[in-house]
Protein backbone atom coordinates (compact mmCIF):
# COMPACT_ATOMS: atom_id res chain seq x y z
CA UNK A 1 106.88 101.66 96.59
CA UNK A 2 110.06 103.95 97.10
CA UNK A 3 113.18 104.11 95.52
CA UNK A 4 115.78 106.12 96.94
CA UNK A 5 119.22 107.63 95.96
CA UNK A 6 121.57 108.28 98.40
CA UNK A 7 124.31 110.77 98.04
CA UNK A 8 127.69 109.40 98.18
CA UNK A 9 128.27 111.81 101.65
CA UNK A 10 125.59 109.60 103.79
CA UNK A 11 128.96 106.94 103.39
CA UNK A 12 131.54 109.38 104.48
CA UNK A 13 134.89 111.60 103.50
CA UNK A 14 136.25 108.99 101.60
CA UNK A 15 133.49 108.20 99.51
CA UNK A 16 133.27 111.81 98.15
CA UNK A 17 136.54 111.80 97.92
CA UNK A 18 136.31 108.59 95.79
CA UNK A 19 133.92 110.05 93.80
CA UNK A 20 135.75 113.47 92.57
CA UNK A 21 139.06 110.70 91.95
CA UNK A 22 136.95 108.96 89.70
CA UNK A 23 135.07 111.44 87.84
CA UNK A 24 138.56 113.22 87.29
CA UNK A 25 139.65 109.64 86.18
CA UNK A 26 136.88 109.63 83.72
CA UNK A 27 137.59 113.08 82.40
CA UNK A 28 141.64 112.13 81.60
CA UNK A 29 140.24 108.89 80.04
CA UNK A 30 141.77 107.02 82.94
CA UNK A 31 140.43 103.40 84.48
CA UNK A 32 138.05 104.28 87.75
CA UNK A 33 139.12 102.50 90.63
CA UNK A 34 136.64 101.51 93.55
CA UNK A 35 137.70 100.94 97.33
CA UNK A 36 134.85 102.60 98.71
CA UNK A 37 132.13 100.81 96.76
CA UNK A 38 132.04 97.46 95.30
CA UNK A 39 131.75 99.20 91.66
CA UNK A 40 132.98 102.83 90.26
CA UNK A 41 130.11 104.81 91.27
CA UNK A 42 131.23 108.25 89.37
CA UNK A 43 128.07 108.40 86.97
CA UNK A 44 126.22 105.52 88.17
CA UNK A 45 124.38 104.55 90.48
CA UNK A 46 124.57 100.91 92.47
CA UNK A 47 121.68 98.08 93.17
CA UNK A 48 122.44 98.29 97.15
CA UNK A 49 123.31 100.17 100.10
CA UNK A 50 124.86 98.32 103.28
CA UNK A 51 124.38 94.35 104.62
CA UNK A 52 121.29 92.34 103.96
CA UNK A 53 118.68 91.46 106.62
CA UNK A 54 117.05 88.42 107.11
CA UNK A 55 113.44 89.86 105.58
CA UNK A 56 115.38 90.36 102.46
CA UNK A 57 115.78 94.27 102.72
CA UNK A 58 119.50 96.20 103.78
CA UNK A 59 119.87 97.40 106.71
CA UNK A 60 119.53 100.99 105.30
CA UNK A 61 116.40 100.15 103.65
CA UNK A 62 114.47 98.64 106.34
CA UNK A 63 115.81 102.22 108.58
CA UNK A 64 113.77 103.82 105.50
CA UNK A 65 110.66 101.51 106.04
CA UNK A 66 110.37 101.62 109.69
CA UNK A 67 111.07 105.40 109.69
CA UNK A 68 108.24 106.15 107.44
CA UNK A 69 106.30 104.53 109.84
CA UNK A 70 107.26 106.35 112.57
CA UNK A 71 106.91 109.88 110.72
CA UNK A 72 103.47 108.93 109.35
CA UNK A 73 102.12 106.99 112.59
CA UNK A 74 101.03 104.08 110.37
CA UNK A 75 102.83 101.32 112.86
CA UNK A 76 100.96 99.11 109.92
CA UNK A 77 101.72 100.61 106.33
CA UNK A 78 102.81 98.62 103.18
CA UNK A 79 105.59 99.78 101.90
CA UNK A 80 108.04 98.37 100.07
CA UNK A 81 111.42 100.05 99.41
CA UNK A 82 114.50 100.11 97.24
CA UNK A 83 117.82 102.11 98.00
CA UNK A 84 121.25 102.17 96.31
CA UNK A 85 123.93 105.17 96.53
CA UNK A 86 124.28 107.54 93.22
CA UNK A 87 127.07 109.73 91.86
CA UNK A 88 125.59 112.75 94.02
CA UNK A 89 127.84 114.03 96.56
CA UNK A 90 124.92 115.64 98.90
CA UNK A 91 121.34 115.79 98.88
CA UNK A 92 119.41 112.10 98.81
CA UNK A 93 116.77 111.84 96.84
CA UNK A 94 113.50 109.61 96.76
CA UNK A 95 110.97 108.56 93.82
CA UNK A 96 107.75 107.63 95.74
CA UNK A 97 105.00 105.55 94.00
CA UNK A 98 101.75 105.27 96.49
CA UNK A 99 98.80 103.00 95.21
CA UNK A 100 95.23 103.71 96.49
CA UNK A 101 92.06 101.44 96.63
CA UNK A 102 90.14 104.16 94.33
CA UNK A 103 90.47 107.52 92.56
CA UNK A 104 92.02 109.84 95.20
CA UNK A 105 92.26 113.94 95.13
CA UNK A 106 95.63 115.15 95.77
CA UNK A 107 94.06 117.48 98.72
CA UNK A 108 92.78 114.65 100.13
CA UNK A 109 96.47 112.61 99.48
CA UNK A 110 98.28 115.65 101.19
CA UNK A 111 95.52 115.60 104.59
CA UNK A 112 96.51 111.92 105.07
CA UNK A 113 99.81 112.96 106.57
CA UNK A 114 100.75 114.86 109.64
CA UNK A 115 103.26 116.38 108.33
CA UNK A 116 101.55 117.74 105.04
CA UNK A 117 98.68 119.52 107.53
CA UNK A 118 98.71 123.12 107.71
């Protein structure tokens, strides 16, 4: 299972420019206006990012799913995966929850991926 946050500059100019608007807004006890977003997202954080799919996942999330594929060459791994935008103007973030058959080292977690190899 991931979740991930994505920074309001992944969406462009205007939505960082939407942001600071908003949180200045916020500050001078102001309404927040969105155009950008469906919802103020100056100290939030929203349920989606981009158009739904047919499997049920955004387009931005399934990018997430079939990349971590890709990068782990596991054509064939479960994952399942959540993404919205947050009030961060750079840097996304992602909280990854991985469920094993049995106890599991974290050595042996880490030699699982190619890219965690020394």
């Amino acid at each position: 299972m991931v979740d991930t946050y994505q920074a309001v500059s992944g969406t462009g100019a205007d939505a960082i420019a939407e942001l600071e608007t908003q949180i200045r807004a916020h500050a001078a006890g102001s309404p927040k206006s969105a155009v950008v977003y469906p919802h103020p997202i100056a100290f939030n954080a929203l349920p989606e990012i981009d158009v739904f799919l047919e499997n049920g996942y955004t387009k931005e999330e399934w990018k997430v799913v079939s990349e971590s594929r890709k990068i782990l060459h596991l054509p064939d791994l479960r994952v399942s995966l959540h993404g919205g935008p947050c009030a961060g103007v750079r840097g996304h973030s992602e909280a990854v929850h991985v469920e094993t058959r049995g106890a599991i080292a974290p050595e042996a977690a880490r030699a699982c991926s190619p890219r965690c190899r020394g």
